[in-house]
Protein backbone atom coordinates (compact mmCIF):
# COMPACT_ATOMS: atom_id res chain seq x y z
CA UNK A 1 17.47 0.42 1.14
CA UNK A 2 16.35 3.92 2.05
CA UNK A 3 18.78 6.09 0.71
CA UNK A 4 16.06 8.97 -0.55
CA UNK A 5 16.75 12.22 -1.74
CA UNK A 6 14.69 14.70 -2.15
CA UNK A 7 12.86 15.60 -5.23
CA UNK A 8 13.89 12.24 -6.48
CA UNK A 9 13.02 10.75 -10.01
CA UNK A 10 12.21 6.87 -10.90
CA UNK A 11 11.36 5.08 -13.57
CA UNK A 12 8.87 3.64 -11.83
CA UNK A 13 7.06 4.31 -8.60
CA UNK A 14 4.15 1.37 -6.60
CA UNK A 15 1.67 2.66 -4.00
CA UNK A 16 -0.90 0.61 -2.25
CA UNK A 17 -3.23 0.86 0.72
CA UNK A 18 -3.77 4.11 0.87
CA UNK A 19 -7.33 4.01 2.26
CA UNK A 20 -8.36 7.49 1.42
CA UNK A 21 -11.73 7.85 3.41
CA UNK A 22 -10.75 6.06 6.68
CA UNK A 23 -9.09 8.21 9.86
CA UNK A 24 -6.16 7.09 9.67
CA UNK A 25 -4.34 7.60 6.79
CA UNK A 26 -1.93 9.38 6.04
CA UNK A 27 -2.89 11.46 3.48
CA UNK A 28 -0.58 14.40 4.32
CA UNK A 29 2.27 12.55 3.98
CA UNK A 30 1.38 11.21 0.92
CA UNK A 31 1.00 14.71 -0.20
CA UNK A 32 4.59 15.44 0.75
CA UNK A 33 6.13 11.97 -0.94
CA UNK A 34 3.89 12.79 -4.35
CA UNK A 35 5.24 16.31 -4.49
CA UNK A 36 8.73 15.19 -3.79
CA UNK A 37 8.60 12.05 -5.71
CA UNK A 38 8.29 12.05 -9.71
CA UNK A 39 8.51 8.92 -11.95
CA UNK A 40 7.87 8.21 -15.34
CA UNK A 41 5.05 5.76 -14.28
CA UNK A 42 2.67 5.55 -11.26
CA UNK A 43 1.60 2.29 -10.15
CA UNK A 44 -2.16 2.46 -7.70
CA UNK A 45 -1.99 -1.09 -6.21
CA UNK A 46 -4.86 -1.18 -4.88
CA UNK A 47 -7.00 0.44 -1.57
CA UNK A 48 -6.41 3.93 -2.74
CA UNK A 49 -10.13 4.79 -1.59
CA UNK A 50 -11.66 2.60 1.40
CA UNK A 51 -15.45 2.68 0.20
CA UNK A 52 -15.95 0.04 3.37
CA UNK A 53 -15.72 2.96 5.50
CA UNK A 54 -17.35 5.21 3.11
CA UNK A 55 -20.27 3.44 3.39
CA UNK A 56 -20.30 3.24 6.97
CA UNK A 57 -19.91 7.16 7.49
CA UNK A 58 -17.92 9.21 5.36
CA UNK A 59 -14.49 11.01 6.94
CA UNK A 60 -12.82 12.97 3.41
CA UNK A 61 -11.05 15.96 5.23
CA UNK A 62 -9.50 18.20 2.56
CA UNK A 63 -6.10 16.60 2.44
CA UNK A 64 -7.79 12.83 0.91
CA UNK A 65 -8.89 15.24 -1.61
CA UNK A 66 -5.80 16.74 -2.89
CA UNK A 67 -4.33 13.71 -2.90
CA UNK A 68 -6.86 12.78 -5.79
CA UNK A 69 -6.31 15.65 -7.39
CA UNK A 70 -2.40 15.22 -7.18
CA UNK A 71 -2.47 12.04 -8.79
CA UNK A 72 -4.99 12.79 -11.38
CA UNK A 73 -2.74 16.06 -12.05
CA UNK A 74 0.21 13.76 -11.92
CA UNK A 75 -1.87 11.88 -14.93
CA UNK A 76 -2.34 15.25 -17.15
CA UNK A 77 1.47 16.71 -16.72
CA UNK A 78 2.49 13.07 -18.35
CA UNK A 79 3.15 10.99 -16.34
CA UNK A 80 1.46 7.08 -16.88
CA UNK A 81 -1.05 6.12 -14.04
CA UNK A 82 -2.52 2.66 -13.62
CA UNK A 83 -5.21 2.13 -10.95
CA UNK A 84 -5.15 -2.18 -10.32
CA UNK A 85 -8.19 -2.09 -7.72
CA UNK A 86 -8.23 -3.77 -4.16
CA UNK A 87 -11.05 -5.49 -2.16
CA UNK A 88 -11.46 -2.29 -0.27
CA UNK A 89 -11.94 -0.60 -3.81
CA UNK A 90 -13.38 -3.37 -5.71
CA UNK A 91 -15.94 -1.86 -7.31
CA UNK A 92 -13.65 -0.12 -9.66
CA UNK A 93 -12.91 -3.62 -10.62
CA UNK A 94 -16.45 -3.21 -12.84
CA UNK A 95 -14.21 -0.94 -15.02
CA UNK A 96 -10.99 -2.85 -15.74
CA UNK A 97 -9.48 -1.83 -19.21
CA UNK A 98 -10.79 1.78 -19.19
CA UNK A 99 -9.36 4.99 -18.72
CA UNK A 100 -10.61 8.06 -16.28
CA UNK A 101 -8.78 11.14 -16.34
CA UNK A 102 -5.49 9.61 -17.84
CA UNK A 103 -6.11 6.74 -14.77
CA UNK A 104 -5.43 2.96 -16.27
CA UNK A 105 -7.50 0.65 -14.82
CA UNK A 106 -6.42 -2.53 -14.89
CA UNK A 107 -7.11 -5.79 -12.70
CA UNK A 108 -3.71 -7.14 -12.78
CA UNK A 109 -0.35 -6.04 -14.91
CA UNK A 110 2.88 -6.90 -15.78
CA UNK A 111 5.50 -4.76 -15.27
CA UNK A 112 8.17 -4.86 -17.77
CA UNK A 113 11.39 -3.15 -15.30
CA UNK A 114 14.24 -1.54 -17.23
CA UNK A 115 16.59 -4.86 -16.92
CA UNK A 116 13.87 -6.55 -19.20
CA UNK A 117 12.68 -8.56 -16.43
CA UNK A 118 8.68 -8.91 -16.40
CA UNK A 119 6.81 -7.93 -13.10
CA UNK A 120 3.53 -9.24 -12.14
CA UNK A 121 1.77 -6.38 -10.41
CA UNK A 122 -1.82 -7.22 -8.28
CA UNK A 123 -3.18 -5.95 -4.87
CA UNK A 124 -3.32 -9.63 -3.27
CA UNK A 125 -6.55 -10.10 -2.48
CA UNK A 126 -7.11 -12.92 -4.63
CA UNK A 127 -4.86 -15.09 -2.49
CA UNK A 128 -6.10 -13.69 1.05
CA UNK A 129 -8.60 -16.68 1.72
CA UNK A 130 -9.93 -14.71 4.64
CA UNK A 131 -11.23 -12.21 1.94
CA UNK A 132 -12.08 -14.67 -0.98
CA UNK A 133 -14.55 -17.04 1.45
CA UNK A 134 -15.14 -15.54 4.70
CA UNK A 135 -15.78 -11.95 3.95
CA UNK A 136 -17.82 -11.04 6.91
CA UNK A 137 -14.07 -12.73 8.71
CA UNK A 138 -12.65 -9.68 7.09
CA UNK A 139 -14.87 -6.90 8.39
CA UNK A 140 -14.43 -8.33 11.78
CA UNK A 141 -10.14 -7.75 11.48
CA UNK A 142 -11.35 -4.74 9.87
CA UNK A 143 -13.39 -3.83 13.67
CA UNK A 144 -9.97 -5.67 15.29
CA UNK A 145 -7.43 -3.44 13.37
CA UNK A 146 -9.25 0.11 14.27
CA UNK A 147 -8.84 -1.26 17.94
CA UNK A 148 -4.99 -1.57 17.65
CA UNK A 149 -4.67 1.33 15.85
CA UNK A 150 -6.85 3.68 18.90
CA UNK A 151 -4.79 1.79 21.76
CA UNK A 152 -1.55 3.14 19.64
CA UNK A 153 -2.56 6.72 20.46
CA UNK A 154 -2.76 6.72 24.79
CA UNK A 155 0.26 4.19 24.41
CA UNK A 156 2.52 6.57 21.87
CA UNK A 157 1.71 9.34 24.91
CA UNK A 158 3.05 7.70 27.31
CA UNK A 159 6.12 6.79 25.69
CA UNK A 160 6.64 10.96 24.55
CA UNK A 161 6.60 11.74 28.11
CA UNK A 162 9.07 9.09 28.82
CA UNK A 163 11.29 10.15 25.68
CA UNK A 164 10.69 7.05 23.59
CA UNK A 165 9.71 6.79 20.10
CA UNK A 166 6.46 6.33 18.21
CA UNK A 167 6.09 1.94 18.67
CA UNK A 168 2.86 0.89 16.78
CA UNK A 169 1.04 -2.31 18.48
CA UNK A 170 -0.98 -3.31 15.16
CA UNK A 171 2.52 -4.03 13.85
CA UNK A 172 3.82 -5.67 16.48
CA UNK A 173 0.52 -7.88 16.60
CA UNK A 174 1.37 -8.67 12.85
CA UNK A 175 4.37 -9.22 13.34
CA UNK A 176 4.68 -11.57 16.22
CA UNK A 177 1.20 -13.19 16.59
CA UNK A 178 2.19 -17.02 15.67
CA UNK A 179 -1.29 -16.66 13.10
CA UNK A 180 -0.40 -13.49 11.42
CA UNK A 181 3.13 -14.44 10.80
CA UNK A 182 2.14 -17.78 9.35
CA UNK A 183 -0.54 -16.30 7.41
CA UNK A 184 2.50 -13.39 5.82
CA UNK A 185 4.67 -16.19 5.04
CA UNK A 186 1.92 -18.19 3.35
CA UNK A 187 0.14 -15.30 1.35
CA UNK A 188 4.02 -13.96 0.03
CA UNK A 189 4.19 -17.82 -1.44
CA UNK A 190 1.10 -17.93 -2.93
CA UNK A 191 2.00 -15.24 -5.00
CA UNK A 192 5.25 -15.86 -5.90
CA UNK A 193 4.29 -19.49 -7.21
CA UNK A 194 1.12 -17.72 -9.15
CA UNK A 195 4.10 -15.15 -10.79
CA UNK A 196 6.02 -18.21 -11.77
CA UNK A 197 2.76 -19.70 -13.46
CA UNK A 198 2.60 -16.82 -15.58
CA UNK A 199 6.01 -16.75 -16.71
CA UNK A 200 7.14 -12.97 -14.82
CA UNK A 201 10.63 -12.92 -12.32
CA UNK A 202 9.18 -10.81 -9.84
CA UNK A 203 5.91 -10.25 -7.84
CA UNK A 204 4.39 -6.57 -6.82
CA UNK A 205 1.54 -6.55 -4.94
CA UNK A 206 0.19 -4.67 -1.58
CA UNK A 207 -3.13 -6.13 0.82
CA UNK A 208 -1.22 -6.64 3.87
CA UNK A 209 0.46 -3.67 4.54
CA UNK A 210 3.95 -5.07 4.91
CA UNK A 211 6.25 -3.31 3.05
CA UNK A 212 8.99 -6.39 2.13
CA UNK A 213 11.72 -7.43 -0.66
CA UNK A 214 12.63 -11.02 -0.50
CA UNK A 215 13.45 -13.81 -3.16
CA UNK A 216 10.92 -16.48 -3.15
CA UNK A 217 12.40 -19.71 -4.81
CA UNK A 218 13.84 -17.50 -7.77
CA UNK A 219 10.91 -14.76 -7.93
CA UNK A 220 12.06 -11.18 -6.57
CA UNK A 221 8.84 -10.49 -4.06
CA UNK A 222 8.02 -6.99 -3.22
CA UNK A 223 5.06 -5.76 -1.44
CA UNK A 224 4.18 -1.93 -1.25
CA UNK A 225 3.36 -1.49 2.55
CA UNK A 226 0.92 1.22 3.07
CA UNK A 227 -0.02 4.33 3.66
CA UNK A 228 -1.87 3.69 7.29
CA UNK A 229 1.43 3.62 9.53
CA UNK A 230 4.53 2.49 7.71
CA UNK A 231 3.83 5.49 4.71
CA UNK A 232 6.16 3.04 2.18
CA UNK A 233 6.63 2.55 -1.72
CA UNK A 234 8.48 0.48 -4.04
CA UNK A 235 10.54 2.81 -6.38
CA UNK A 236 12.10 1.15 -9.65
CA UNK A 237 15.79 2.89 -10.67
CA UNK A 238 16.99 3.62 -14.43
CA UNK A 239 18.79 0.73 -14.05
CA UNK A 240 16.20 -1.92 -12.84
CA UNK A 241 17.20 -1.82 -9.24
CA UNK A 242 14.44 -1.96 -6.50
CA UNK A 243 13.90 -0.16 -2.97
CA UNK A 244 11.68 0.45 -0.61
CA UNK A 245 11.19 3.53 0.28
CA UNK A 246 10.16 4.28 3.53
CA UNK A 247 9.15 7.76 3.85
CA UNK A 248 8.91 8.44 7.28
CA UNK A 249 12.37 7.70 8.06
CA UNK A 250 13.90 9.32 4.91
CA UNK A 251 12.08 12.51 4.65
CA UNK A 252 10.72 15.00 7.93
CA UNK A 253 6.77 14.93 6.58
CA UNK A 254 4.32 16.17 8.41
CA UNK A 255 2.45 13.18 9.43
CA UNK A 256 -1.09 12.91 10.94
CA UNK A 257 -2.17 10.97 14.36
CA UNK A 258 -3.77 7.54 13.43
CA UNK A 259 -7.21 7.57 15.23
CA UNK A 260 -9.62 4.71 15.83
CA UNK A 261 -10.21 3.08 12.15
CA UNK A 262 -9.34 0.77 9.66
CA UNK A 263 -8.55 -3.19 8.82
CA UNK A 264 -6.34 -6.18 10.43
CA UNK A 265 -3.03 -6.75 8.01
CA UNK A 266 -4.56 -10.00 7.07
CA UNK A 267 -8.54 -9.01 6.74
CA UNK A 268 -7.41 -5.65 4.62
């Protein structure tokens, strides 16, 4: 489902995992989707800003900026922003049911979607028991993930000079490592039985940058991806209907080289 046009309009649009603050993300192609991309509300689920590697030595080029200032501008011209915080953001967590700059923050939601049908919307931490009782376990895929992501640049130039396209190994690791796979599967039913408890249809929720729409035992999963490789959203129609939007293949953005940072799919 990635039939984007552009200067498209939604009802309603879900980002997560931006990690603003950390080498590799893609901040200027974030730029490009929020400039293209208008909706009539703006879901932040979760890891916009990556204070772990804030604290550990601060990378902000100008681009992480304006994409602040996009969304808070986004917030002033109308349109309804809600910030639901991350672990890599969770000290914003300290401010749940307050409002900066026209920013809703909020530790969980649900999302009523133009069919009527009730949404629960949370970053996924809460179910990531890497992150709830091993935390120093998550710093260490944190270490593991930058790794993947530096081998991905001498690899990626050896397959230009052969005439192959961009292949990204921290995916593939997630992707076919027995662990990680088992871990995916387990974390997208953990939240799909805590949406049932609460009486929503549907699940949105980010953490481990895998952008995926499945149905879960009767509750319509969706998980935002991220804006580290994949640069994905979920994007809500007029009518209800869901996508993912996966902006790399849809749109020609300009898109920055990952370099040596950030977190393991299932540590993040």
């Amino acid at each position: 489902m990635n039939g984007l046009r552009a200067n498209a309009k939604y009802r309603t649009v879900f980002i997560s995992d931006v990690h603003l603050g950390m080498r590799s993300c893609q901040a200027t192609a974030l730029l490009d989707f929020l400039k293209h991309v208008e909706s009539d509300t703006l879901y932040l689920v979760g890891d916009i800003v990556d204070f772990w590697k804030v604290r550990r030595g601060p990378h902000w080029p100008q681009p992480h900026n304006d994409v602040l200032q996009k969304l808070l501008r986004k917030a002033r011209k109308g349109t309804r922003v809600v910030m639901i915080p991350g672990n890599h953001d969770d000290g914003l967590r300290d401010y749940c049911g307050m409002n900066f700059g026209g920013v809703e923050i909020r530790r969980d939601d649900i999302h009523e979607a133009a069919d009527g049908k009730r949404y629960l919307v949370l970053h996924g931490d809460e179910f990531d028991v890497v992150v709830r009782y091993a935390r120093w376990l998550a710093f260490l895929g944190d270490r593991g993930y930058d790794v993947a992501l530096a081998l991905n640049i001498p690899v990626n130039m050896a397959r230009r000079l052969l005439g192959l396209g961009h292949w990204s190994l921290a995916s593939f690791l997630k992707l076919k490592v027995k662990t990680a796979v088992n871990f995916i599967g387990e974390f997208e039913e953990a939240l799909s039985s805590e949406a049932r408890r609460r009486g929503a249809t549907g699940l949105i929720c980010g953490h481990i940058h895998h952008a995926n729409e499945r149905n879960i035992d009767g509750v319509h999963y969706l998980n935002c991806g991220d804006w580290v490789e994949s640069c994905t959203a979920i994007a809500e129609h007029f009518d209800g209907r869901f996508e993912i939007i996966r902006w790399k293949e849809t749109h020609a953005a300009p898109v920055t080289k990952p370099a040596p940072q950030r977190q393991l799919g299932y540590a993040a």
